[in-house]
Every structure is written in C-alpha cells, then in structure tokens.
PDBML (XML) file of the C-alpha atoms, coordinates in Angstrom:
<?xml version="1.0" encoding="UTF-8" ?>
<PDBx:datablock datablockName="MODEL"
   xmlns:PDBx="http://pdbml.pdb.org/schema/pdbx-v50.xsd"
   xmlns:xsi="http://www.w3.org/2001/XMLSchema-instance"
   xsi:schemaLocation="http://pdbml.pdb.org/schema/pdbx-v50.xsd pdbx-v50.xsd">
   <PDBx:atom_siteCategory>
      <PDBx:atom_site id="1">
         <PDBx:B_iso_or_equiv>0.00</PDBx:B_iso_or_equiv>
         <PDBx:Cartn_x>-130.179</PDBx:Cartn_x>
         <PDBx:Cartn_y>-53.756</PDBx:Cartn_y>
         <PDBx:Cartn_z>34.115</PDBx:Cartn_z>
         <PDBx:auth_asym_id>A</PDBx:auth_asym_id>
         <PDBx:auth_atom_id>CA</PDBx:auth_atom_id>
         <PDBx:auth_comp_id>UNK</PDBx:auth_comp_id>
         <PDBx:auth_seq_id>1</PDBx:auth_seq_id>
         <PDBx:group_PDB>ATOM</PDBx:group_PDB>
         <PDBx:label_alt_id xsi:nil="true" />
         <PDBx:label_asym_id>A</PDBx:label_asym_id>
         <PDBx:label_atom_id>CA</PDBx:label_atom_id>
         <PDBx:label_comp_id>UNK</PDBx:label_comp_id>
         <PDBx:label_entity_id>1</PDBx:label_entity_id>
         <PDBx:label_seq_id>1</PDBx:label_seq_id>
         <PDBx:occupancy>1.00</PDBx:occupancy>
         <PDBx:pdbx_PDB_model_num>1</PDBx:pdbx_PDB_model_num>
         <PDBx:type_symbol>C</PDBx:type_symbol>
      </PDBx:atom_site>
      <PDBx:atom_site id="2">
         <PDBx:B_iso_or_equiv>0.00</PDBx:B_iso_or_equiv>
         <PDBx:Cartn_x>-131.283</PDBx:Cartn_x>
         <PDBx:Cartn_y>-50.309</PDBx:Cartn_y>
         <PDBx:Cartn_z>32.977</PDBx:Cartn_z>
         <PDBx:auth_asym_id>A</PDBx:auth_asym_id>
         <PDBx:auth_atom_id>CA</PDBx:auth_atom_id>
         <PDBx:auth_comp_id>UNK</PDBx:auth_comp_id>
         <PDBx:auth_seq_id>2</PDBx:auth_seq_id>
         <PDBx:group_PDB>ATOM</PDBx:group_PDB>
         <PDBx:label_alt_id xsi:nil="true" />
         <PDBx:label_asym_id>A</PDBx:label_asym_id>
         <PDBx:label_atom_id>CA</PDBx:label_atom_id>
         <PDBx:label_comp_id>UNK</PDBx:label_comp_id>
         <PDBx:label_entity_id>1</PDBx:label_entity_id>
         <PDBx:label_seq_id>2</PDBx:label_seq_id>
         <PDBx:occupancy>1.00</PDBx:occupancy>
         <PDBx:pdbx_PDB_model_num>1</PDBx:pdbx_PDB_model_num>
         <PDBx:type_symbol>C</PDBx:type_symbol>
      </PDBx:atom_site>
      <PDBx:atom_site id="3">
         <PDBx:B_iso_or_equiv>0.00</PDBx:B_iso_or_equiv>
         <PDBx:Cartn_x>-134.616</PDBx:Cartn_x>
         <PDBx:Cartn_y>-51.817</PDBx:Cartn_y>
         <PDBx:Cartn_z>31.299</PDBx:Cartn_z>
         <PDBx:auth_asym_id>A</PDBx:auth_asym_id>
         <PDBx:auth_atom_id>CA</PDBx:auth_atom_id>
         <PDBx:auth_comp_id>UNK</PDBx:auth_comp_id>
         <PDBx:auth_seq_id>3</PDBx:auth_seq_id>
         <PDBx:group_PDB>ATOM</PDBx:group_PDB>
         <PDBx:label_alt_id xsi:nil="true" />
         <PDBx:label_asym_id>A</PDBx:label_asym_id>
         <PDBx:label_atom_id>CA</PDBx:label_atom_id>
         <PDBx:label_comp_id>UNK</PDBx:label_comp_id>
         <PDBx:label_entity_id>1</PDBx:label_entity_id>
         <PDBx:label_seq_id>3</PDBx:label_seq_id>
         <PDBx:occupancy>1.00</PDBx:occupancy>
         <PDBx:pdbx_PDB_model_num>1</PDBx:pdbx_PDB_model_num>
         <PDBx:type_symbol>C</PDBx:type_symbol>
      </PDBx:atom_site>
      <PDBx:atom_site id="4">
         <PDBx:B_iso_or_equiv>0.00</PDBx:B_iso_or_equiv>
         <PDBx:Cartn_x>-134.984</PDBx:Cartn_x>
         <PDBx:Cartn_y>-54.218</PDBx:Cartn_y>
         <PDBx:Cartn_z>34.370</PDBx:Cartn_z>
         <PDBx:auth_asym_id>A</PDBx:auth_asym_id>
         <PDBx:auth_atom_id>CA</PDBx:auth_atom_id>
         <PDBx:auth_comp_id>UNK</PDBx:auth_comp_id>
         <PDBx:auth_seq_id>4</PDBx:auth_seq_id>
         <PDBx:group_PDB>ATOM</PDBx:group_PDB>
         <PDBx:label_alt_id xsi:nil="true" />
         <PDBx:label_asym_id>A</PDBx:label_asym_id>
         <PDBx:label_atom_id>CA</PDBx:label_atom_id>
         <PDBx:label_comp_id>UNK</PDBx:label_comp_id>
         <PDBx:label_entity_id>1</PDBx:label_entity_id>
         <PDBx:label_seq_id>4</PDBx:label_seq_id>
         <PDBx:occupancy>1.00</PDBx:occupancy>
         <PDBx:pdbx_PDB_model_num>1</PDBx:pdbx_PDB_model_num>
         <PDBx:type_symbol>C</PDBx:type_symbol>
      </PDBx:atom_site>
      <PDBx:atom_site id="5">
         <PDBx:B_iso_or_equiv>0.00</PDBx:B_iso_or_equiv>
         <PDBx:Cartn_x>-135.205</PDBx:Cartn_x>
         <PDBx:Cartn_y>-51.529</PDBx:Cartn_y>
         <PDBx:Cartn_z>36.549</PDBx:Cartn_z>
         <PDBx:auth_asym_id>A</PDBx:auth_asym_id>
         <PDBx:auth_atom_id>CA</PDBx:auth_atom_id>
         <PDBx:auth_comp_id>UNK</PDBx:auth_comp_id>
         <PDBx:auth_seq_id>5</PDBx:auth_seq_id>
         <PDBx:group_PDB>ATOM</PDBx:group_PDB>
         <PDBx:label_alt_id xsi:nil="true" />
         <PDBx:label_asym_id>A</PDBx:label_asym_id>
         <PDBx:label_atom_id>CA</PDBx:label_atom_id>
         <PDBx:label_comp_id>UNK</PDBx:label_comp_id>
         <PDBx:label_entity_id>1</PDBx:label_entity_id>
         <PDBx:label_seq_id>5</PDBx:label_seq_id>
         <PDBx:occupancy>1.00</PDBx:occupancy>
         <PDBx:pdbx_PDB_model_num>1</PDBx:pdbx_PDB_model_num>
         <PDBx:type_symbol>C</PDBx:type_symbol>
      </PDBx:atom_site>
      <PDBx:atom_site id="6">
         <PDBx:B_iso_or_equiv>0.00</PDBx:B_iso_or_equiv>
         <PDBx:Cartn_x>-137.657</PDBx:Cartn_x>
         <PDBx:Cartn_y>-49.912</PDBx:Cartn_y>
         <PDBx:Cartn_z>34.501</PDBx:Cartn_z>
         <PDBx:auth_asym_id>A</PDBx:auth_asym_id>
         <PDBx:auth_atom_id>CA</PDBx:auth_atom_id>
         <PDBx:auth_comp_id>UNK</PDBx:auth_comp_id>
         <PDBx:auth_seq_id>6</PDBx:auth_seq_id>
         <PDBx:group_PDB>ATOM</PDBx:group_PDB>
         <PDBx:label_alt_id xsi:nil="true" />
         <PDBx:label_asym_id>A</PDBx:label_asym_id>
         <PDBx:label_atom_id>CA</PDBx:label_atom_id>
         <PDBx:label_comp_id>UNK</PDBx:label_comp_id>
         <PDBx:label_entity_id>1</PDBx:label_entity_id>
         <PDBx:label_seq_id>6</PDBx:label_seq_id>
         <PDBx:occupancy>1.00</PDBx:occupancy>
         <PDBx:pdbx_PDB_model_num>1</PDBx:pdbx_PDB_model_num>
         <PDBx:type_symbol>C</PDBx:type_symbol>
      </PDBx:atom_site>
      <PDBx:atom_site id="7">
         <PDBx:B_iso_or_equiv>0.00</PDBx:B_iso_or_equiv>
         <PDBx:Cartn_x>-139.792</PDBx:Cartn_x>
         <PDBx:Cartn_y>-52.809</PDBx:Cartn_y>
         <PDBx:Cartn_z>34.140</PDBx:Cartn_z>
         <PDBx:auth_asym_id>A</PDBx:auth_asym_id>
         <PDBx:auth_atom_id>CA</PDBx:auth_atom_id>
         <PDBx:auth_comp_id>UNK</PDBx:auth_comp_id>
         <PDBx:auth_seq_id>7</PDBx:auth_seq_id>
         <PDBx:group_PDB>ATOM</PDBx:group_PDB>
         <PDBx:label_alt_id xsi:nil="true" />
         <PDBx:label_asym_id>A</PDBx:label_asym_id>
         <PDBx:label_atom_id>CA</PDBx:label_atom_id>
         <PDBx:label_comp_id>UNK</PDBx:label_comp_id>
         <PDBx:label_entity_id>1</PDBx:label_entity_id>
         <PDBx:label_seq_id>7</PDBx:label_seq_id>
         <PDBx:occupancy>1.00</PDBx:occupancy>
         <PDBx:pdbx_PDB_model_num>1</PDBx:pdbx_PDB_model_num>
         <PDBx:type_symbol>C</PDBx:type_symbol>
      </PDBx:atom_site>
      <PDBx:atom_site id="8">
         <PDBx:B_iso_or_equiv>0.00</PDBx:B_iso_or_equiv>
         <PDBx:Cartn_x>-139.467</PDBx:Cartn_x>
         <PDBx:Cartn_y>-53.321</PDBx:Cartn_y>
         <PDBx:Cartn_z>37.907</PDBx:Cartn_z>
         <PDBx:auth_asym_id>A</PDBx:auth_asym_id>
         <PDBx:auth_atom_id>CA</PDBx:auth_atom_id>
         <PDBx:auth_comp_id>UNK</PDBx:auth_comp_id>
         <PDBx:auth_seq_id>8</PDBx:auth_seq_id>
         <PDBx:group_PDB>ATOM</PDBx:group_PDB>
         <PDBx:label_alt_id xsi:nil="true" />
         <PDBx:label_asym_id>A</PDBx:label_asym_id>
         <PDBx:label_atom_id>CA</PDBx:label_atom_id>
         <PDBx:label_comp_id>UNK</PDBx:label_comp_id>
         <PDBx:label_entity_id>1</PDBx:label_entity_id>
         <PDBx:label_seq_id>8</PDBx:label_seq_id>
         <PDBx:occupancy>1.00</PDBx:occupancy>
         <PDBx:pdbx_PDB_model_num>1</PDBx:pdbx_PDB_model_num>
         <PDBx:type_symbol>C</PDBx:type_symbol>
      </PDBx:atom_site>
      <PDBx:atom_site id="9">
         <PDBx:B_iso_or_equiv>0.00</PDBx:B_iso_or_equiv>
         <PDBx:Cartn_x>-141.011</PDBx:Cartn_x>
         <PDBx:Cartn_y>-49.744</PDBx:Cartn_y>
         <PDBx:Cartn_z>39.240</PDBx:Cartn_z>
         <PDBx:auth_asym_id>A</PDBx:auth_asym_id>
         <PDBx:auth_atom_id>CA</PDBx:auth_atom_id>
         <PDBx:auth_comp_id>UNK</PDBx:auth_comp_id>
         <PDBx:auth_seq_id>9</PDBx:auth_seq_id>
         <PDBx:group_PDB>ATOM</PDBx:group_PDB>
         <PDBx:label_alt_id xsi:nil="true" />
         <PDBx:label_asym_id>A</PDBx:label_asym_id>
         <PDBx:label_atom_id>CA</PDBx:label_atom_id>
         <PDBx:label_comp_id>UNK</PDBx:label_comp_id>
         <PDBx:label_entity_id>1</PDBx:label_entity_id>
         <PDBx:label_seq_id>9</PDBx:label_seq_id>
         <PDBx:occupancy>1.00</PDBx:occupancy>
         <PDBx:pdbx_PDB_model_num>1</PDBx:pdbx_PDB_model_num>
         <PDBx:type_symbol>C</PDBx:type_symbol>
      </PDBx:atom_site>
      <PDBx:atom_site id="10">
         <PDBx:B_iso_or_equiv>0.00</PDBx:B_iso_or_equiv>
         <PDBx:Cartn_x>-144.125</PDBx:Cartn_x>
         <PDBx:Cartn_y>-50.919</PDBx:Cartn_y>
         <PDBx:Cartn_z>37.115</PDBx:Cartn_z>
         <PDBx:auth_asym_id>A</PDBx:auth_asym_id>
         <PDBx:auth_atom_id>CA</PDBx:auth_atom_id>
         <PDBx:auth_comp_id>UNK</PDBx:auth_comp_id>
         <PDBx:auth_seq_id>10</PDBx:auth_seq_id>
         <PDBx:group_PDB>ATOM</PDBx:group_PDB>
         <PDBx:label_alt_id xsi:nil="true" />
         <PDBx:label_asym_id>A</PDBx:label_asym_id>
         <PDBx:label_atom_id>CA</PDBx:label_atom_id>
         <PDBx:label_comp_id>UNK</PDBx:label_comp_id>
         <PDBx:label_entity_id>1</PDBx:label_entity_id>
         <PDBx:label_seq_id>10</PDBx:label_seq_id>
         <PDBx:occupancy>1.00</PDBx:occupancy>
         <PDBx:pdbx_PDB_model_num>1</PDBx:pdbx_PDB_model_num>
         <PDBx:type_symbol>C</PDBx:type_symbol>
      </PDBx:atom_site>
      <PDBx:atom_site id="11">
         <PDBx:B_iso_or_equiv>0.00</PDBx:B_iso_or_equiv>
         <PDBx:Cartn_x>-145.524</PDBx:Cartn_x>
         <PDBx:Cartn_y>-53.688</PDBx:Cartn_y>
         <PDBx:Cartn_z>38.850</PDBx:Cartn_z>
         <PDBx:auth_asym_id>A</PDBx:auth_asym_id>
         <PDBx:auth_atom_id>CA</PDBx:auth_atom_id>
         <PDBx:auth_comp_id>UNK</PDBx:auth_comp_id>
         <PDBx:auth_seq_id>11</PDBx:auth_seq_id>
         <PDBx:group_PDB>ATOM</PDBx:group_PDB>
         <PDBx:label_alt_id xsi:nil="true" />
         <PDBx:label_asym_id>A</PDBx:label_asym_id>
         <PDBx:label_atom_id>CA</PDBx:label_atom_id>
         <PDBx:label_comp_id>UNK</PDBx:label_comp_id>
         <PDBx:label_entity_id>1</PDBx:label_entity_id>
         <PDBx:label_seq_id>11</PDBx:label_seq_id>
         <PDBx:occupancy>1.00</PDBx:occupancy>
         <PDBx:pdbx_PDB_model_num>1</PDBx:pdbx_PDB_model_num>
         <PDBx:type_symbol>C</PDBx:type_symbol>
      </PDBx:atom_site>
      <PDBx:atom_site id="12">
         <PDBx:B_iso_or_equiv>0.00</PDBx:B_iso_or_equiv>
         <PDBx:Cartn_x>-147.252</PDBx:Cartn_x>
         <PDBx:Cartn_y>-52.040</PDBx:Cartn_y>
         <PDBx:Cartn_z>41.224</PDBx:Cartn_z>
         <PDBx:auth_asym_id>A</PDBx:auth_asym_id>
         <PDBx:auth_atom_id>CA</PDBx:auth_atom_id>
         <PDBx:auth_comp_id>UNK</PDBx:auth_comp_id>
         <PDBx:auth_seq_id>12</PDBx:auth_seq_id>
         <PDBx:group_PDB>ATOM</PDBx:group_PDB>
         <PDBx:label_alt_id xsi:nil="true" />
         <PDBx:label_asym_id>A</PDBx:label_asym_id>
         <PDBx:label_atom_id>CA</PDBx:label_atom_id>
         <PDBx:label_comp_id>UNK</PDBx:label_comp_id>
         <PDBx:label_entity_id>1</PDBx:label_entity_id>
         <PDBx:label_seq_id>12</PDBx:label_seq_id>
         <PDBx:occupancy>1.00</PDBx:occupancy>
         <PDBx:pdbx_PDB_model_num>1</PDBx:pdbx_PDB_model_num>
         <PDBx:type_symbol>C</PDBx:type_symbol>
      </PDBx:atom_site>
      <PDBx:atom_site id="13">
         <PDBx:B_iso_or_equiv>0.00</PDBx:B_iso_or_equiv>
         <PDBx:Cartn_x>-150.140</PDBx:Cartn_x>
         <PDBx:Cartn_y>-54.665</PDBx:Cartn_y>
         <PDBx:Cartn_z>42.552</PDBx:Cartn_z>
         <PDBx:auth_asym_id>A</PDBx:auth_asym_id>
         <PDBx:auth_atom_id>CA</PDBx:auth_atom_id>
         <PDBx:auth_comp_id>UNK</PDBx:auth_comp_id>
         <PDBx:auth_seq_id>13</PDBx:auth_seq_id>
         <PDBx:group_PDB>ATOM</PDBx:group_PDB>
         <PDBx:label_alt_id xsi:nil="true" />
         <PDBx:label_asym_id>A</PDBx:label_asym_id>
         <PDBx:label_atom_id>CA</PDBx:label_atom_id>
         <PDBx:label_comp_id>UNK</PDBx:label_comp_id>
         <PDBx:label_entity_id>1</PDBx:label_entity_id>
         <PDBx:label_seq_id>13</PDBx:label_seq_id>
         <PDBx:occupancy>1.00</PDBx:occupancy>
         <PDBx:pdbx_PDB_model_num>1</PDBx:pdbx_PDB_model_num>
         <PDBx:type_symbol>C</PDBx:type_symbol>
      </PDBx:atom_site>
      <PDBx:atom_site id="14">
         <PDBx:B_iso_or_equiv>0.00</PDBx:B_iso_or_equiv>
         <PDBx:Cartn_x>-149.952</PDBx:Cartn_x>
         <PDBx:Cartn_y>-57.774</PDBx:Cartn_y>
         <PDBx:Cartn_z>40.310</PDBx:Cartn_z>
         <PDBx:auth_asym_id>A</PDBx:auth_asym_id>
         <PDBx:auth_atom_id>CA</PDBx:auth_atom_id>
         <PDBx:auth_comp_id>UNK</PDBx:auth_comp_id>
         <PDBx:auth_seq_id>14</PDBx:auth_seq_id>
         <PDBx:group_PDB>ATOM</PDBx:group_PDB>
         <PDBx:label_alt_id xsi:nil="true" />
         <PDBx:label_asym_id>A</PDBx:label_asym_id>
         <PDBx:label_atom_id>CA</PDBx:label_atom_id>
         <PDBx:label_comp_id>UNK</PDBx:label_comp_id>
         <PDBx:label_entity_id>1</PDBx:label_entity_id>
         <PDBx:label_seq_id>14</PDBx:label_seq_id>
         <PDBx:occupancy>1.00</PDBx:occupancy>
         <PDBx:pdbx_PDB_model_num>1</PDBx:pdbx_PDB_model_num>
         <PDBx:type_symbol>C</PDBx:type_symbol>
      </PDBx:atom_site>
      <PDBx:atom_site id="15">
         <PDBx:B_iso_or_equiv>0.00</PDBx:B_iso_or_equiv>
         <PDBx:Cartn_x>-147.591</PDBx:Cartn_x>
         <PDBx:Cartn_y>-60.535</PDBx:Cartn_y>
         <PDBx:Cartn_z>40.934</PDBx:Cartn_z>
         <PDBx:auth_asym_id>A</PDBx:auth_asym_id>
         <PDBx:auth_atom_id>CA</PDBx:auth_atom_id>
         <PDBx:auth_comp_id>UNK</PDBx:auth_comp_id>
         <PDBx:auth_seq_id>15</PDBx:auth_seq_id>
         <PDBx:group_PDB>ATOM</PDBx:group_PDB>
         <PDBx:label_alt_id xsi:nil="true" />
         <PDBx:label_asym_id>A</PDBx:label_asym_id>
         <PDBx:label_atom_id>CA</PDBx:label_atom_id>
         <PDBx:label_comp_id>UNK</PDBx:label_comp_id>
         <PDBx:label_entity_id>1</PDBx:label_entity_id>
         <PDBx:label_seq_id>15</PDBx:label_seq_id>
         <PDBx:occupancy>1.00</PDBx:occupancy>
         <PDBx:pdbx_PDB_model_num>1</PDBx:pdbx_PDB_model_num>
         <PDBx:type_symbol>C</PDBx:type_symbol>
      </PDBx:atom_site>
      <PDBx:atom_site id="16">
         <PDBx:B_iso_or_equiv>0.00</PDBx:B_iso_or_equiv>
         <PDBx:Cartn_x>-144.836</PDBx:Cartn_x>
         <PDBx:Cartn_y>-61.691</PDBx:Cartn_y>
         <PDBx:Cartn_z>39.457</PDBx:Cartn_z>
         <PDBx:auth_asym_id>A</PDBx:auth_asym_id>
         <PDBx:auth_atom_id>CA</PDBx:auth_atom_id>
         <PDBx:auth_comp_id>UNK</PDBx:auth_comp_id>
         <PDBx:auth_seq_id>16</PDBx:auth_seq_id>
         <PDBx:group_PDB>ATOM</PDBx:group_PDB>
         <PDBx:label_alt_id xsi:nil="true" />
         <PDBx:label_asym_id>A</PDBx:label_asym_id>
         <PDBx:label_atom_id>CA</PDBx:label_atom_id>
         <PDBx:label_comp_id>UNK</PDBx:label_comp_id>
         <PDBx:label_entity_id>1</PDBx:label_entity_id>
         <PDBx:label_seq_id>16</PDBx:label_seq_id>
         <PDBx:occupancy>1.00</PDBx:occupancy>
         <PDBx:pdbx_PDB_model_num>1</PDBx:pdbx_PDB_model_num>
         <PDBx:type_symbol>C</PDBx:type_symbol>
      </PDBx:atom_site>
      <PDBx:atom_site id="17">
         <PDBx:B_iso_or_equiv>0.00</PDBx:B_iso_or_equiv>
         <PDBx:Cartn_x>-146.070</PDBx:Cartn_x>
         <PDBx:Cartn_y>-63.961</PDBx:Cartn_y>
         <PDBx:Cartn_z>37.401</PDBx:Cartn_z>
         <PDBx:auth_asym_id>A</PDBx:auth_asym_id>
         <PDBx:auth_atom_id>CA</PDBx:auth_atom_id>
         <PDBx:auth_comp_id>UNK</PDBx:auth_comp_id>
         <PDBx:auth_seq_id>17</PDBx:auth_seq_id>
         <PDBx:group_PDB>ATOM</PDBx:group_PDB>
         <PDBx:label_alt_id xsi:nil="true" />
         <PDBx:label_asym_id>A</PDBx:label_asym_id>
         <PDBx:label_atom_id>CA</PDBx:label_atom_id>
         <PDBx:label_comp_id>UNK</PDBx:label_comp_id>
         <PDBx:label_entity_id>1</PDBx:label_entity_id>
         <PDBx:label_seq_id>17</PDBx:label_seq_id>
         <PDBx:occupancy>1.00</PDBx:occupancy>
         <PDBx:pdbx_PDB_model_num>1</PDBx:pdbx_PDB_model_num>
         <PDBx:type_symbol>C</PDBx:type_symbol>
      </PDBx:atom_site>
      <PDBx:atom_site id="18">
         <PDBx:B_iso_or_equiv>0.00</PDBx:B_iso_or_equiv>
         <PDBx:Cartn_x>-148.668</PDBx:Cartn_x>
         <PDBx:Cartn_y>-61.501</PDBx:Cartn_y>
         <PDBx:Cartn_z>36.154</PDBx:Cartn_z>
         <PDBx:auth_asym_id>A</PDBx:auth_asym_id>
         <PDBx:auth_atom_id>CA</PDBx:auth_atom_id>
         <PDBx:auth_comp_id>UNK</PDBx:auth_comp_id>
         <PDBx:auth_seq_id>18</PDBx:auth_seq_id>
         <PDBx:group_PDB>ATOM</PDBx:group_PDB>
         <PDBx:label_alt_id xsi:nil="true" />
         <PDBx:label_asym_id>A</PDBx:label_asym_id>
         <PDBx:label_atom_id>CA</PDBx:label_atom_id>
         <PDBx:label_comp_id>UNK</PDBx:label_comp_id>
         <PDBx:label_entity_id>1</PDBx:label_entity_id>
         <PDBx:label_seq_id>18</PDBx:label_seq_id>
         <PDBx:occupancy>1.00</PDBx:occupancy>
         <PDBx:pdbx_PDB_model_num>1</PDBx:pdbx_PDB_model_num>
         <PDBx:type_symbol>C</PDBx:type_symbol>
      </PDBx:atom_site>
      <PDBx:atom_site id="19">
         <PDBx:B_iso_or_equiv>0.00</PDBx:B_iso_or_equiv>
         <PDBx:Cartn_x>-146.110</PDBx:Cartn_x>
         <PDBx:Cartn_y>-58.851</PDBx:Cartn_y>
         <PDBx:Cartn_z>35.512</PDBx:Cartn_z>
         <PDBx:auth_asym_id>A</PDBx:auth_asym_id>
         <PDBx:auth_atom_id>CA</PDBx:auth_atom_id>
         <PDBx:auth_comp_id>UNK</PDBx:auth_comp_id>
         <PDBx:auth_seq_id>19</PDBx:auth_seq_id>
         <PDBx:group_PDB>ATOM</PDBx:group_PDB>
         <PDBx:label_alt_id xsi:nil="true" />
         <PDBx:label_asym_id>A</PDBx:label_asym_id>
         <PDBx:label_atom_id>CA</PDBx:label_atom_id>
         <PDBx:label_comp_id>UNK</PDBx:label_comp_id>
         <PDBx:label_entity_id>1</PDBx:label_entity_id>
         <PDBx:label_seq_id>19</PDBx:label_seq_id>
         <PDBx:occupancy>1.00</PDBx:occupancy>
         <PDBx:pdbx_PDB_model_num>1</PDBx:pdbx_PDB_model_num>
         <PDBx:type_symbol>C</PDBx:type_symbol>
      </PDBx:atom_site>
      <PDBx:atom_site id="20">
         <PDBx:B_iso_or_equiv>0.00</PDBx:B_iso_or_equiv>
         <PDBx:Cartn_x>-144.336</PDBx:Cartn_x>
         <PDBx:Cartn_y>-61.294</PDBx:Cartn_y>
         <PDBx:Cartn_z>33.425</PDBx:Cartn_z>
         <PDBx:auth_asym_id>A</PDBx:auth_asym_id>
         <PDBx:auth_atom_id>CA</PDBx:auth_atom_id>
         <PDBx:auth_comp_id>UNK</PDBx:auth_comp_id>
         <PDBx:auth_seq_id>20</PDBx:auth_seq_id>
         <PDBx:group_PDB>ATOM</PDBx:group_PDB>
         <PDBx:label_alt_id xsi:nil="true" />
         <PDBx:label_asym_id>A</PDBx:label_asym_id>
         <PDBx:label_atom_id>CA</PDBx:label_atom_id>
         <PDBx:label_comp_id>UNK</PDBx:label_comp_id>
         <PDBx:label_entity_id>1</PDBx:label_entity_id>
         <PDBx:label_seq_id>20</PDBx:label_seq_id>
         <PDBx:occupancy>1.00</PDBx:occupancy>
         <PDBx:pdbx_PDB_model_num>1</PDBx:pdbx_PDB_model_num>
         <PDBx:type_symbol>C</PDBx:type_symbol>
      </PDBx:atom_site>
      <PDBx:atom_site id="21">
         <PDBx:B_iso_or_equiv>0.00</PDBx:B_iso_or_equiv>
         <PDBx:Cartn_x>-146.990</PDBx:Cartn_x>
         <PDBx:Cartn_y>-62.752</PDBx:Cartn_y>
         <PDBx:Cartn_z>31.536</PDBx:Cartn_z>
         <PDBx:auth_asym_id>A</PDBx:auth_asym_id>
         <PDBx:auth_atom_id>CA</PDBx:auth_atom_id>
         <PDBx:auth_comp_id>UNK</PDBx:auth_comp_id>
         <PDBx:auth_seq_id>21</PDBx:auth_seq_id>
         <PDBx:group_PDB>ATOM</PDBx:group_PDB>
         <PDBx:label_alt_id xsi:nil="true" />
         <PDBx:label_asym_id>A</PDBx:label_asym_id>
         <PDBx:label_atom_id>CA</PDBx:label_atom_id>
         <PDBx:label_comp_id>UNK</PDBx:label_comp_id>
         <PDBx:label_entity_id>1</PDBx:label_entity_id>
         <PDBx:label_seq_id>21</PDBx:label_seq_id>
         <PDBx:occupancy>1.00</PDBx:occupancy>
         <PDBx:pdbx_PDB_model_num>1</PDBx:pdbx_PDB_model_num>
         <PDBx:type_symbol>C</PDBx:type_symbol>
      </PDBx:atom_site>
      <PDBx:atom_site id="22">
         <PDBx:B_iso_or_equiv>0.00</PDBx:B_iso_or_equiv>
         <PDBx:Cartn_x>-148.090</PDBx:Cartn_x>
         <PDBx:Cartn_y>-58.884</PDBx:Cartn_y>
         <PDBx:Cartn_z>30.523</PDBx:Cartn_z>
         <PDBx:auth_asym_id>A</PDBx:auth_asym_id>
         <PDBx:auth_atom_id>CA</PDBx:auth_atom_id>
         <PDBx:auth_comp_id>UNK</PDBx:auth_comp_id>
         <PDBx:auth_seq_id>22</PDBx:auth_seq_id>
         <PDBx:group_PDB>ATOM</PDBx:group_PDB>
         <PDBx:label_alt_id xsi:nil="true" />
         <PDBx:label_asym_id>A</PDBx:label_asym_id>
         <PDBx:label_atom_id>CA</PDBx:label_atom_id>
         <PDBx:label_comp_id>UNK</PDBx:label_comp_id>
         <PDBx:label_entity_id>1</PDBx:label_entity_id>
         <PDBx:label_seq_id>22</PDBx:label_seq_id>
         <PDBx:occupancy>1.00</PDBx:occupancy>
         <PDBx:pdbx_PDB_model_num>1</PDBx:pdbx_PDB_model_num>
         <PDBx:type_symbol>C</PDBx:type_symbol>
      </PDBx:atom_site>
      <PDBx:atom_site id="23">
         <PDBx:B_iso_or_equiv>0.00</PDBx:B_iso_or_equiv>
         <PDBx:Cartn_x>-144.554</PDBx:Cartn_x>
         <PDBx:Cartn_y>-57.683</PDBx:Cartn_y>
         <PDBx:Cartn_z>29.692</PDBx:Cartn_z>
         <PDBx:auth_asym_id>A</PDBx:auth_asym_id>
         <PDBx:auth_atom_id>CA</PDBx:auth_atom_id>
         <PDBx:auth_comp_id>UNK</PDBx:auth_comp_id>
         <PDBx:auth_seq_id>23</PDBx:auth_seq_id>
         <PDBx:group_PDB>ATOM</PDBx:group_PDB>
         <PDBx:label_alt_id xsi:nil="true" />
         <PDBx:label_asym_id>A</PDBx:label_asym_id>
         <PDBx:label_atom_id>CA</PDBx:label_atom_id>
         <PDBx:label_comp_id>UNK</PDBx:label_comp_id>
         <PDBx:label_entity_id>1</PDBx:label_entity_id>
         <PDBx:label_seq_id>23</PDBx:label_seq_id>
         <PDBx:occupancy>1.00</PDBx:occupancy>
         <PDBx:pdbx_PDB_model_num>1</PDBx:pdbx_PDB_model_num>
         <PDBx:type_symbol>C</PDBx:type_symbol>
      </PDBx:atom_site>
      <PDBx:atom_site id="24">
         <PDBx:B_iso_or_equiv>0.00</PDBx:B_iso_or_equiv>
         <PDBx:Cartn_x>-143.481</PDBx:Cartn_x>
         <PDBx:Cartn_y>-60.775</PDBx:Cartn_y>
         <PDBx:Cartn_z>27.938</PDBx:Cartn_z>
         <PDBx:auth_asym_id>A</PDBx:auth_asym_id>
         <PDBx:auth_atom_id>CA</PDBx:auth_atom_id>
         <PDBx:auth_comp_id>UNK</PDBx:auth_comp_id>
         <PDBx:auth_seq_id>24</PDBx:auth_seq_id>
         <PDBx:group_PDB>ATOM</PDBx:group_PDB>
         <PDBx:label_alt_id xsi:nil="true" />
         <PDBx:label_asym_id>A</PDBx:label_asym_id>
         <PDBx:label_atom_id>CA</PDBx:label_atom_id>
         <PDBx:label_comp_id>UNK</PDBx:label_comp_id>
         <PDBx:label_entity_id>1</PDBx:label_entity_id>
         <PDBx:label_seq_id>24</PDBx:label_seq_id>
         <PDBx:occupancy>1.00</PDBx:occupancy>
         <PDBx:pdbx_PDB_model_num>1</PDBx:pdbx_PDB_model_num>
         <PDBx:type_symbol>C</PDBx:type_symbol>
      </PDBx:atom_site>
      <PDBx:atom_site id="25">
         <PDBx:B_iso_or_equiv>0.00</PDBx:B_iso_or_equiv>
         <PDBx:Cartn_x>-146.967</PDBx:Cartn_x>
         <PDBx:Cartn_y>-60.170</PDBx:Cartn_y>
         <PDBx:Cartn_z>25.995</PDBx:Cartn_z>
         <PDBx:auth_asym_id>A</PDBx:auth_asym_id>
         <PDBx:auth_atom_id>CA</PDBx:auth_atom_id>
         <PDBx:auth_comp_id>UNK</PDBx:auth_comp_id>
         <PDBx:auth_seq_id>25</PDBx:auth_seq_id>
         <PDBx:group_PDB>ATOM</PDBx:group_PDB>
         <PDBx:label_alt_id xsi:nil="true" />
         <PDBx:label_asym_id>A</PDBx:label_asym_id>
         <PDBx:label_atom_id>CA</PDBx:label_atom_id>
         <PDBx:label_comp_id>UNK</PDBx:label_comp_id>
         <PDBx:label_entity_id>1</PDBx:label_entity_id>
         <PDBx:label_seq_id>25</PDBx:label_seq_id>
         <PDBx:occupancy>1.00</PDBx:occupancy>
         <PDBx:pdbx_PDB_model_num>1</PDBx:pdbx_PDB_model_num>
         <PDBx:type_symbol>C</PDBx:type_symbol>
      </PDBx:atom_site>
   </PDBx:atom_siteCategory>
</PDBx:datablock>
C-alpha cells in the first residue's frame, strides 16, 4: 500500500494506462 501510494502521487497528467506501462517498464 505504502509503494502504491507512492506510485500514485506520480501520475500527474498521463493516464492510467500510461502510468502503468512506464512503471511496469
């Protein structure tokens, strides 16, 4: 949860699917 909500504050303007394709990267 602790990493989630890390991961969350740095989204800022993609989407989710970009955010998840860069952090999964």
């Amino acid at each position: 949860v602790e990493y989630l909500d890390a991961l969350s504050t740095m989204t800022g303007t993609m989407t989710r699917s970009d955010a998840l394709e860069l952090f999964t990267l």
